[in-house]
C-alpha atoms as a PDB file:
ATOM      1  CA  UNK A   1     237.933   5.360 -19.083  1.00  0.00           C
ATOM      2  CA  UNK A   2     235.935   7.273 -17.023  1.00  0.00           C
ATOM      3  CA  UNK A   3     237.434  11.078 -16.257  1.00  0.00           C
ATOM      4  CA  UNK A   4     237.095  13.492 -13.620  1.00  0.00           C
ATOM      5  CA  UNK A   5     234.583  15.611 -15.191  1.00  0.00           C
ATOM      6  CA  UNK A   6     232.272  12.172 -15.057  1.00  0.00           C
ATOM      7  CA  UNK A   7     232.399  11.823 -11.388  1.00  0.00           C
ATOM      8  CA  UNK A   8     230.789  14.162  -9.159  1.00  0.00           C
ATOM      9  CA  UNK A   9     232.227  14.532  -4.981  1.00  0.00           C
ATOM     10  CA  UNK A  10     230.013  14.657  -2.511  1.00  0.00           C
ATOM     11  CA  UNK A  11     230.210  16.037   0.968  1.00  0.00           C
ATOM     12  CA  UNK A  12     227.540  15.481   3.329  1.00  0.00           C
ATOM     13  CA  UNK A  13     227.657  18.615   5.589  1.00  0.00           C
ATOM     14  CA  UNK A  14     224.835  17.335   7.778  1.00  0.00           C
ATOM     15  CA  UNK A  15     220.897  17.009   7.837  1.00  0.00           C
ATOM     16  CA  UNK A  16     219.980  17.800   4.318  1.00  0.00           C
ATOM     17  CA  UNK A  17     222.518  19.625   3.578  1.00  0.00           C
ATOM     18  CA  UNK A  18     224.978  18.122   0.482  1.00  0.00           C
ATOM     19  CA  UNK A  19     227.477  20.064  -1.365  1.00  0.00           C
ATOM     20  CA  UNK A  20     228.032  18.017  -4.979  1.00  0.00           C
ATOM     21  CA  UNK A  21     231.061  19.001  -7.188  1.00  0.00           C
ATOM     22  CA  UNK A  22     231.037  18.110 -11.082  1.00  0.00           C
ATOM     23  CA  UNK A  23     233.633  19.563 -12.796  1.00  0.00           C
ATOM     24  CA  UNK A  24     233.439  22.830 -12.621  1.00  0.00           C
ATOM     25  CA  UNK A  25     230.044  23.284 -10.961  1.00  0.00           C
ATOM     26  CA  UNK A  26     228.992  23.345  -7.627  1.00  0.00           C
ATOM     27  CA  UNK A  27     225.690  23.027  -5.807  1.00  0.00           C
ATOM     28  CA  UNK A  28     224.166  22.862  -2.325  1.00  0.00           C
ATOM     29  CA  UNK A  29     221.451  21.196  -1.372  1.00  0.00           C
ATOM     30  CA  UNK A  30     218.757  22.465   1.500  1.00  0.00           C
ATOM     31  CA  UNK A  31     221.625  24.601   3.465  1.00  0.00           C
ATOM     32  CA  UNK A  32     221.436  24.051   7.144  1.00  0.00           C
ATOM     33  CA  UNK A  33     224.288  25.730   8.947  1.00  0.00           C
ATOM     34  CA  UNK A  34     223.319  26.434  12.340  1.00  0.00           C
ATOM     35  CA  UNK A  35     225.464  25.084  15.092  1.00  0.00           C
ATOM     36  CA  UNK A  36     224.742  22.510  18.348  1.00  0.00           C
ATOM     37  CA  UNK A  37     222.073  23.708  20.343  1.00  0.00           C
ATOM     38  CA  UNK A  38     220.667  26.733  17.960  1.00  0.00           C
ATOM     39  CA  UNK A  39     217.198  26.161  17.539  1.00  0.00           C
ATOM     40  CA  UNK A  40     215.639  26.510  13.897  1.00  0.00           C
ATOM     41  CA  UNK A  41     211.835  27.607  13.072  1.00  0.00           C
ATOM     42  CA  UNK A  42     209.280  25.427  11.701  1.00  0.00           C
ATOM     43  CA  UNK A  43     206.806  28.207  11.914  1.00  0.00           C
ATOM     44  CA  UNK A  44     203.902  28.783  13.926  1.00  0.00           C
ATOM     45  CA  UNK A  45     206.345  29.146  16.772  1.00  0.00           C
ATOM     46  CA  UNK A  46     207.326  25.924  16.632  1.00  0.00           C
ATOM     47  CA  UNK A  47     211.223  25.815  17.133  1.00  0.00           C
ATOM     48  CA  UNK A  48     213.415  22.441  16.731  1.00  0.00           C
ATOM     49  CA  UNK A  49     217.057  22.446  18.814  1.00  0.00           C
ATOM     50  CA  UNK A  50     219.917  21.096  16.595  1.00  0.00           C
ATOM     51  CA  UNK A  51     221.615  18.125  18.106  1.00  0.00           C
ATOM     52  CA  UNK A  52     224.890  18.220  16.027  1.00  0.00           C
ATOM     53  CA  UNK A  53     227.496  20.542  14.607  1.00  0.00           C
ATOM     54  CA  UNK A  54     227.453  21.241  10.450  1.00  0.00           C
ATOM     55  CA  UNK A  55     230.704  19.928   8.431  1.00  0.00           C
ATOM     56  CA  UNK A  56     231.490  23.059   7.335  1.00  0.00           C
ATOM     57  CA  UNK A  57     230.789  26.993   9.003  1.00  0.00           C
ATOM     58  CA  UNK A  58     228.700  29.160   6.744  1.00  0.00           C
ATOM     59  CA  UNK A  59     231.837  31.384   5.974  1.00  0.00           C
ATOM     60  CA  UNK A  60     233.811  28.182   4.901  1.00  0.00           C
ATOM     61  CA  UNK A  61     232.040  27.099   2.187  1.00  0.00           C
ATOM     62  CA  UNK A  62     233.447  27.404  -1.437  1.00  0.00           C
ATOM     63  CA  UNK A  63     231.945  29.465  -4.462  1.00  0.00           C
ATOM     64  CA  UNK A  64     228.502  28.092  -5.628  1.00  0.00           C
ATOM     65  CA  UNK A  65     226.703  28.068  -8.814  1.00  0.00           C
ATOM     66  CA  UNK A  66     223.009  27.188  -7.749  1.00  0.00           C
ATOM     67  CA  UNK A  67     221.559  25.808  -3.781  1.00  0.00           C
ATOM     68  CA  UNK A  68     218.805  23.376  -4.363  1.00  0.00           C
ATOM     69  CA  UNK A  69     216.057  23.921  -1.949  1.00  0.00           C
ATOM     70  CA  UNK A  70     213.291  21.353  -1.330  1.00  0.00           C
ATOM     71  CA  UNK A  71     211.141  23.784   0.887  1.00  0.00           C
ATOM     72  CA  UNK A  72     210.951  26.663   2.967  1.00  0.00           C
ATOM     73  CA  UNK A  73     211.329  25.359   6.865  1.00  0.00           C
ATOM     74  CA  UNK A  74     214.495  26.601   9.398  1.00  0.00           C
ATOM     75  CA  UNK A  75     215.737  22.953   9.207  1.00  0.00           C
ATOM     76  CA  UNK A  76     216.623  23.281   5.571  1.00  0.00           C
ATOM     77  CA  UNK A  77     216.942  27.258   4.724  1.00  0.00           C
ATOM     78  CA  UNK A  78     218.281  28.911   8.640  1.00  0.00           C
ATOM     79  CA  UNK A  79     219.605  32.593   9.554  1.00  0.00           C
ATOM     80  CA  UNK A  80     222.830  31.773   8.357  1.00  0.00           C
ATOM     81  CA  UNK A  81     222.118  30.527   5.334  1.00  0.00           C
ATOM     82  CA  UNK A  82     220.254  33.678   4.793  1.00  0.00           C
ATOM     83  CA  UNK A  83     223.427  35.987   6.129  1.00  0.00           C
ATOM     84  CA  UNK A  84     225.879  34.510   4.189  1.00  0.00           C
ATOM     85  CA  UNK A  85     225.056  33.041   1.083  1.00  0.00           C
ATOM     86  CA  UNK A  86     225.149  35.452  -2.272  1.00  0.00           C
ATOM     87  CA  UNK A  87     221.888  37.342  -3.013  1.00  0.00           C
ATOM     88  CA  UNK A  88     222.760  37.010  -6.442  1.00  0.00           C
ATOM     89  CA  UNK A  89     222.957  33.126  -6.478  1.00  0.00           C
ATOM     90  CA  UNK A  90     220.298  31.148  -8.196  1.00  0.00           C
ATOM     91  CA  UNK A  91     217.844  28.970  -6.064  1.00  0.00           C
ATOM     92  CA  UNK A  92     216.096  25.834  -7.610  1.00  0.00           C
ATOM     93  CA  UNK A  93     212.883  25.360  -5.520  1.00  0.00           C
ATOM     94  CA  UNK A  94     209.394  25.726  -5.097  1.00  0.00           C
ATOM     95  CA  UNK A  95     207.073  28.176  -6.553  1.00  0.00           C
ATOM     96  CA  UNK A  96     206.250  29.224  -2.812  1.00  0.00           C
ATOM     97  CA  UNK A  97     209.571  29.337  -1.674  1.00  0.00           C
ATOM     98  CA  UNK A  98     210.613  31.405  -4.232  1.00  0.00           C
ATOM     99  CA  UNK A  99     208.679  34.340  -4.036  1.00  0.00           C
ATOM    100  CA  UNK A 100     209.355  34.243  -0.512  1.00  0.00           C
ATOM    101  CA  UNK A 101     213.045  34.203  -0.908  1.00  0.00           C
ATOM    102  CA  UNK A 102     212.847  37.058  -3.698  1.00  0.00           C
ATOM    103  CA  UNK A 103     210.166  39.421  -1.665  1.00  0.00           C
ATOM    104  CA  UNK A 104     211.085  38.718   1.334  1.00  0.00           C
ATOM    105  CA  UNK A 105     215.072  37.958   2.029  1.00  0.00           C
ATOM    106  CA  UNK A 106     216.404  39.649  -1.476  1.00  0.00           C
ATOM    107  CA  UNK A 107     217.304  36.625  -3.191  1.00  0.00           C
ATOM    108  CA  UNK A 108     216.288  37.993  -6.775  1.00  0.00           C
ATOM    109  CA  UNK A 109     217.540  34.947  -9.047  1.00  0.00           C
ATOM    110  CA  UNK A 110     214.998  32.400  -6.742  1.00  0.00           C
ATOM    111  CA  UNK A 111     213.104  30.406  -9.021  1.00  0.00           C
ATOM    112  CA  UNK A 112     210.484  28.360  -8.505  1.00  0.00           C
ATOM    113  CA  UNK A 113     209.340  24.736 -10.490  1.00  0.00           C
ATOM    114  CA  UNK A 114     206.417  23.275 -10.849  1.00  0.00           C
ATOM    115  CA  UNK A 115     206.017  19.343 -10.104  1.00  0.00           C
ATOM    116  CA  UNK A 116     208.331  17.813 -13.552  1.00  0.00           C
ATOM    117  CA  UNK A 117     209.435  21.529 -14.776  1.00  0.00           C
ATOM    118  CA  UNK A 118     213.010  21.743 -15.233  1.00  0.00           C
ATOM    119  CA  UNK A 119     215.767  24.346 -15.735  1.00  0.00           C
ATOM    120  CA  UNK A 120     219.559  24.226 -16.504  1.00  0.00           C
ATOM    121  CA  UNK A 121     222.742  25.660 -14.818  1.00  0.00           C
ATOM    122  CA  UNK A 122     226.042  25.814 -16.628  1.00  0.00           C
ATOM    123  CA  UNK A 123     229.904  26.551 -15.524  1.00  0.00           C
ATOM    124  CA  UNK A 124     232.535  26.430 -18.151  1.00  0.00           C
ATOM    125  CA  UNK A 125     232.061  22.913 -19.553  1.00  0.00           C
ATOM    126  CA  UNK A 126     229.831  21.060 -17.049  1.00  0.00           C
ATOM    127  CA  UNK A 127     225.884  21.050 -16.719  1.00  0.00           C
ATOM    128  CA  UNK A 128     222.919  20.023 -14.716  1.00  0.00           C
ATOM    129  CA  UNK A 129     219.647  20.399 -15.306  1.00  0.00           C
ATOM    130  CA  UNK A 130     217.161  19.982 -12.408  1.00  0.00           C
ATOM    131  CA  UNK A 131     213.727  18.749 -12.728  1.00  0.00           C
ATOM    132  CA  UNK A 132     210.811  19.376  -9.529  1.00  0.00           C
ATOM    133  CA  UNK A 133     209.490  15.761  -8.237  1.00  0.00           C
ATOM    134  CA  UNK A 134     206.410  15.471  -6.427  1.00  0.00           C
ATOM    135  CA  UNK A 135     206.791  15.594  -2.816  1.00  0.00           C
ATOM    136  CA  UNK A 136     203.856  15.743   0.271  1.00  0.00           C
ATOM    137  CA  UNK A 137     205.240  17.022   3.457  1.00  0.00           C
ATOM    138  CA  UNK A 138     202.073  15.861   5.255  1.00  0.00           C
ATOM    139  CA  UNK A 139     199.475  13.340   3.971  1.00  0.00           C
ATOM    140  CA  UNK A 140     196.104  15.135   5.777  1.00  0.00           C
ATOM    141  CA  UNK A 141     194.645  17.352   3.936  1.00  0.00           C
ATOM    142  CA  UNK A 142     194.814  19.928   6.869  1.00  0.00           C
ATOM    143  CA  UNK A 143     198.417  19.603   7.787  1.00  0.00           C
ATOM    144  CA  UNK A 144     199.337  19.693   4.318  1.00  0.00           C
ATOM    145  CA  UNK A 145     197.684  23.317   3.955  1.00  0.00           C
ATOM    146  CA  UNK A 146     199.410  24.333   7.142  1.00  0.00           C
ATOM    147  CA  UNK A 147     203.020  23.166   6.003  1.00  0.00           C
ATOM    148  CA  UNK A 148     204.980  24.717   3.076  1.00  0.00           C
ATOM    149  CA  UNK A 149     205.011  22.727  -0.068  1.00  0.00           C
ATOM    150  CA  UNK A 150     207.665  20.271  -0.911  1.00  0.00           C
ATOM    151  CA  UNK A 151     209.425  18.986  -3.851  1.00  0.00           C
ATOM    152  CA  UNK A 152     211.979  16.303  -4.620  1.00  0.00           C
ATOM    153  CA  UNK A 153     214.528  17.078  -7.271  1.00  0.00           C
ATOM    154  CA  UNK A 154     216.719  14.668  -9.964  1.00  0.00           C
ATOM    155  CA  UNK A 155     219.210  16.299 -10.777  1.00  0.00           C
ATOM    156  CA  UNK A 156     221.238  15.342 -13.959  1.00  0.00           C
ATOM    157  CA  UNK A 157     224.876  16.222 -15.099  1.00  0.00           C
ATOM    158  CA  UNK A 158     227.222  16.058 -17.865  1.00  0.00           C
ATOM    159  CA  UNK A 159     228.719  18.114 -19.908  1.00  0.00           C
ATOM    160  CA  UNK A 160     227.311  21.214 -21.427  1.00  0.00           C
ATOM    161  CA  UNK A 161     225.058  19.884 -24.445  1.00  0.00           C
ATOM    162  CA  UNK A 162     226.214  16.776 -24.313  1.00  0.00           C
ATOM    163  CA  UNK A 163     224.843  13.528 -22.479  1.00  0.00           C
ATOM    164  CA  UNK A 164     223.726  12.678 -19.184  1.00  0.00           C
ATOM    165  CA  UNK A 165     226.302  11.025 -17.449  1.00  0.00           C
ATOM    166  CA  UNK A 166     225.016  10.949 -13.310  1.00  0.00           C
ATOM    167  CA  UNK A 167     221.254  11.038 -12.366  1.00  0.00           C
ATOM    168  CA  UNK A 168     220.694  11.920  -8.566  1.00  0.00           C
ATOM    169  CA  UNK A 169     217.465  11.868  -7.378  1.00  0.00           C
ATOM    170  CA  UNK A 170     216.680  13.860  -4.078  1.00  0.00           C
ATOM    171  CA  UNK A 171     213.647  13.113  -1.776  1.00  0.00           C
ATOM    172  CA  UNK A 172     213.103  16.435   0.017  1.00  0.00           C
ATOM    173  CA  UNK A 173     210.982  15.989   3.134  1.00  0.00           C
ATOM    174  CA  UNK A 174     208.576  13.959   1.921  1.00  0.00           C
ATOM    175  CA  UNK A 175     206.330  11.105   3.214  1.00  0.00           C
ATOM    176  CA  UNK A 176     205.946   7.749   1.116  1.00  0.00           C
ATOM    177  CA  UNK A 177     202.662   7.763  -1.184  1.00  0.00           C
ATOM    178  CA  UNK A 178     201.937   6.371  -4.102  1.00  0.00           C
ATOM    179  CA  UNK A 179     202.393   9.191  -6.527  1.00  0.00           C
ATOM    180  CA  UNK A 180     206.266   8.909  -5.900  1.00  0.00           C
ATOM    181  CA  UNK A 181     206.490   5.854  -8.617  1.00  0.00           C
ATOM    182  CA  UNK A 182     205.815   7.793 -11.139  1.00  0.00           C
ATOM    183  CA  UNK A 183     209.564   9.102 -10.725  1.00  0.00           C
ATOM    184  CA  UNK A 184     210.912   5.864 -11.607  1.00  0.00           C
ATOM    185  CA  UNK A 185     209.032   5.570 -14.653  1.00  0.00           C
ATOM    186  CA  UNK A 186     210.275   9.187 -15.434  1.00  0.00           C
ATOM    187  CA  UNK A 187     214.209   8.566 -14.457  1.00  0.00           C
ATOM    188  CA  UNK A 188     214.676   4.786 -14.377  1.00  0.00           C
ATOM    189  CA  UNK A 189     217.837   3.899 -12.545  1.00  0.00           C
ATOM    190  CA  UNK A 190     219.236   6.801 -10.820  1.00  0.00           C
ATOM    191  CA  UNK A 191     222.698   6.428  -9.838  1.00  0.00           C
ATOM    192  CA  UNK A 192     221.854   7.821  -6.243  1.00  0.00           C
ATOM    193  CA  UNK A 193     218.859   8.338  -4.323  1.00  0.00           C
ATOM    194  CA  UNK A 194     219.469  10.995  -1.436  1.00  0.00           C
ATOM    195  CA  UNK A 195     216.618  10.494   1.169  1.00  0.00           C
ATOM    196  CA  UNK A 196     215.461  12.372   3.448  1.00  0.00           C
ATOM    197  CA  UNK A 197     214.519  10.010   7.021  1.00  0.00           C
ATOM    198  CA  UNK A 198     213.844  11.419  10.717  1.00  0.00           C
ATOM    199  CA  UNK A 199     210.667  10.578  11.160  1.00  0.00           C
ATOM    200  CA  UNK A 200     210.272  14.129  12.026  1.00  0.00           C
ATOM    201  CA  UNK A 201     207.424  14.692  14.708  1.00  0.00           C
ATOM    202  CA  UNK A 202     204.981  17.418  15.081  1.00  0.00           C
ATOM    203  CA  UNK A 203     203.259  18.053  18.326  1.00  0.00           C
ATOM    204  CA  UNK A 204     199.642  15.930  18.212  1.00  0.00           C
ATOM    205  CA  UNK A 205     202.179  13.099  16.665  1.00  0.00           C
ATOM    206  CA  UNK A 206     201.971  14.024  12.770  1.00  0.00           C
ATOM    207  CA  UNK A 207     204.801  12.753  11.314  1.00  0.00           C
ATOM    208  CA  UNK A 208     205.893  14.742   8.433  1.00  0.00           C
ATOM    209  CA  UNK A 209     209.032  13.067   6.911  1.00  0.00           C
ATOM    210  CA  UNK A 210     209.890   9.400   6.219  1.00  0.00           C
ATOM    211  CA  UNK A 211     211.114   7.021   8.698  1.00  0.00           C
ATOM    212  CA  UNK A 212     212.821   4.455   8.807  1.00  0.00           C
ATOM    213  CA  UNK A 213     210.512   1.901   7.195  1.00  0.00           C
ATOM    214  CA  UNK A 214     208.767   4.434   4.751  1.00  0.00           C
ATOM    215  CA  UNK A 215     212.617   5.363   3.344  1.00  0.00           C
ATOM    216  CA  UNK A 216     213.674   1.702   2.755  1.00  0.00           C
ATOM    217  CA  UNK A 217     210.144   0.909   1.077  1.00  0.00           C
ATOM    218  CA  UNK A 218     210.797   3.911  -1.461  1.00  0.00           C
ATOM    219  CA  UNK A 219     214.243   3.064  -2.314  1.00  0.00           C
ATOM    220  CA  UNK A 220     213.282  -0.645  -3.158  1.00  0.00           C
ATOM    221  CA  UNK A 221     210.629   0.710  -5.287  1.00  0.00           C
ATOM    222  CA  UNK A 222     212.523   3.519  -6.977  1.00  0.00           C
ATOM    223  CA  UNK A 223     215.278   0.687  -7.286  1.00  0.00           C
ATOM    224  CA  UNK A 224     218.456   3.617  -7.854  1.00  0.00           C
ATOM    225  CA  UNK A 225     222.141   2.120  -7.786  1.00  0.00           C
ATOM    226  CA  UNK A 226     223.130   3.418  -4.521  1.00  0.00           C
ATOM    227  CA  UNK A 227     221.233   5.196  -1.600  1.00  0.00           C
ATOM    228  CA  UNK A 228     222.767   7.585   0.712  1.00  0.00           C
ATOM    229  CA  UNK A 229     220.485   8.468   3.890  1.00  0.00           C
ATOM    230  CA  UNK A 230     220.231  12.101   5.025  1.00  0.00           C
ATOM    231  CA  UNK A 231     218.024  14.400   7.773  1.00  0.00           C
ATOM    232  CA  UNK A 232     218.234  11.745  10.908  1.00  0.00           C
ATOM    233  CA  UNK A 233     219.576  12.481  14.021  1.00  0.00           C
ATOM    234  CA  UNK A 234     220.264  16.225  13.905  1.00  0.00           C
ATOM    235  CA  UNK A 235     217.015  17.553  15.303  1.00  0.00           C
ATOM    236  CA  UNK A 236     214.818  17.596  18.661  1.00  0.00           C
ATOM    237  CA  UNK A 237     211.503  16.640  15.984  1.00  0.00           C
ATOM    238  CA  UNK A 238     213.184  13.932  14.981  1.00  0.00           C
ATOM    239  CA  UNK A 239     212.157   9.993  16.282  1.00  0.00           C
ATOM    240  CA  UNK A 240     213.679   7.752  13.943  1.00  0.00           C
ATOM    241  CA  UNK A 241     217.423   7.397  13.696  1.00  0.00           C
ATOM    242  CA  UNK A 242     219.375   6.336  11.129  1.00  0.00           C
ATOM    243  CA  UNK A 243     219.737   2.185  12.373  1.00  0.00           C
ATOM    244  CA  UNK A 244     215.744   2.148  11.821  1.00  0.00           C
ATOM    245  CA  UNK A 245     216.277   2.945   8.476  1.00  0.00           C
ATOM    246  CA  UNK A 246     219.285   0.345   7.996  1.00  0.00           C
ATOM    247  CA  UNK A 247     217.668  -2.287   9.788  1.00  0.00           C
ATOM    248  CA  UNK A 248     214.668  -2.166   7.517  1.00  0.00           C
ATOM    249  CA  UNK A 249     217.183  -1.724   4.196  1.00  0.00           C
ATOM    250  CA  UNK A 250     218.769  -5.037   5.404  1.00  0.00           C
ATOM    251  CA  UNK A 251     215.418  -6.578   6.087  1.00  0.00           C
ATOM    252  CA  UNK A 252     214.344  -5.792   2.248  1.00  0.00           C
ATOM    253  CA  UNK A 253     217.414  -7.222   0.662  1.00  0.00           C
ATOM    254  CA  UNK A 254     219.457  -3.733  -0.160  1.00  0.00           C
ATOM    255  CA  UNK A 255     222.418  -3.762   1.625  1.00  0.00           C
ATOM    256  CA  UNK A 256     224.487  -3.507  -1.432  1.00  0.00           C
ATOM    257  CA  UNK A 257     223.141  -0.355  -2.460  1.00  0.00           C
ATOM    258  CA  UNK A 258     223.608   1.799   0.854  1.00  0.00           C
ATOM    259  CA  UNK A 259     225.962   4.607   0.614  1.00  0.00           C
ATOM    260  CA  UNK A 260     227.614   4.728   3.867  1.00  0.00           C
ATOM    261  CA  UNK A 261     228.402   8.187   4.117  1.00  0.00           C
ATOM    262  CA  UNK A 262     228.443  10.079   7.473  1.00  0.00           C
ATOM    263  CA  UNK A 263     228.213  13.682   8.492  1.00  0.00           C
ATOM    264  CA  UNK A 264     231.506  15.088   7.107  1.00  0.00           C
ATOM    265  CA  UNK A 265     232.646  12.461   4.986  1.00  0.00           C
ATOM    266  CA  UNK A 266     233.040  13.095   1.140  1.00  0.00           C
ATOM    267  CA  UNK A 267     231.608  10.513  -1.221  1.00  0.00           C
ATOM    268  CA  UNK A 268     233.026  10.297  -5.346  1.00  0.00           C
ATOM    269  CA  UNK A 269     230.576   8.613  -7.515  1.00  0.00           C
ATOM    270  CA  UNK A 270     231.439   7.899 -11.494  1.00  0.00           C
ATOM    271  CA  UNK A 271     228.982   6.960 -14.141  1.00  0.00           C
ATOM    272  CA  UNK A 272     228.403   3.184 -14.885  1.00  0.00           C
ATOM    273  CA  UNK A 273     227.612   1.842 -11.286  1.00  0.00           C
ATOM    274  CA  UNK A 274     230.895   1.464 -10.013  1.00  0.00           C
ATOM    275  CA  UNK A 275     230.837   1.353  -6.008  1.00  0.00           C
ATOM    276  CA  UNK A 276     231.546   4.891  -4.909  1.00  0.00           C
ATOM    277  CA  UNK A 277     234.506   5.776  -2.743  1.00  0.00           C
ATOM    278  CA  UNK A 278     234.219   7.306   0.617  1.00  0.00           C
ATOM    279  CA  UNK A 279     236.670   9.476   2.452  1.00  0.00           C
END
């Protein structure tokens, strides 16, 4: 039987921003908290107007153990986040973003992973250990330089020296290439695969995050149980909304394994494949 330590909640607070509960631990993922019509920097004075309100305020949200940060951009780390969150609360992300976040903004327990390096949080009897995924923000070699590096993150939990008992893999903004596969010969069968879409559009007409078509192709070749789409919708930059992506996830047989999960709904997933319940 499976108990409530095995299933983790999920609330999708909006764009990439997921707050997951296992027992007693709780993490947040890329926290974007800044309300309709506040505009976040992308840097280089490009700014990006938010189309739709956060599930939660910054001052609402609960005590956290760690924030998982795929990269340093206002659409994924804002002014609030920076205001409110606890100095003193660990950040998984990159090696850039880190010694940004510690020199910088006072965040002195940032750490950052290089591509497959892993590290470990722990409350009372529940773990997870996250392990850095290769991510490209931008596939030209110039825009890449320009744009702040990017990783995806699989994030494993159970209990404190014990087994693995949910694998969720998060994309972070990345675009599909073929270095990506390697992921699920790393962590075959994650229970959930948390993508980042949007098609996001710089001006000249880079696009620097998967659309539609490019997040459907990756989730039928990382193959996880269930796929829950994130980062559509919420932002000026972004072109491809979130019926792209299901259209194409219908067209490639994987209707099954779509998480429907909108902006402030909560999601409970258990160990085993079971169909998650949403509320």
């Amino acid at each position: 039987m499976t108990s409530f330590d095995d299933a983790i909640d999920l609330h999708f607070i909006g764009n990439a921003t997921v707050l997951l509960r296992f027992g007693g631990l709780t993490l947040l993922t890329d926290p974007n908290l800044l309300h309709r019509g506040e505009r976040a920097h992308l840097g280089y004075g490009l700014v990006s107007r938010r189309l739709t309100e956060p599930a939660l305020d910054a001052a609402d949200l609960p005590r956290l153990d760690g924030v998982v940060l795929s990269h340093l951009h206002g659409d994924h780390w804002d002014r609030r986040a920076r205001s409110h969150l606890d100095h003193s609360l660990p950040i998984i992300t990159t090696p850039h973003a880190a010694r940004r976040l510690r020199t910088l903004q006072g965040f002195h327990r940032a750490g950052g992973l290089r591509t497959w390096e892993s590290c470990t949080l722990r409350r009372g009897t529940a773990q997870v250990r996250v392990t850095s995924l290769p991510g490209r923000h931008a596939l030209h070699p110039v825009l890449r330089r320009l744009l702040p590096p990017v990783m995806g993150s699989m994030l494993e939990f159970g209990p404190a020296a014990g087994p693995v008992r949910l694998r969720l893999y998060v994309s972070g903004d990345t675009l599909l290439f073929d270095g990506l596969e390697e992921i699920a010969r790393r962590f075959p069968a994650a229970d959930l695969a948390v993508l980042h879409l949007g098609g996001t559009q710089l001006p000249g007409g880079f696009v620097v995050t998967m659309d539609g078509a490019q997040g459907a192709e990756l989730a039928r070749r990382l193959a996880p149980r269930r796929v829950l789409p994130v980062h559509y919708e919420d932002y000026t930059v972004f072109r491809s909304p979130l019926e792209d992506f299901l259209t194409q996830a219908q067209r490639l047989g994987l209707d099954e394994r779509l998480l429907s999960c909108p902006r402030g709904r909560h999601a409970r997933l258990v160990p085993g494949g079971d169909r998650p319940t949403v509320g």
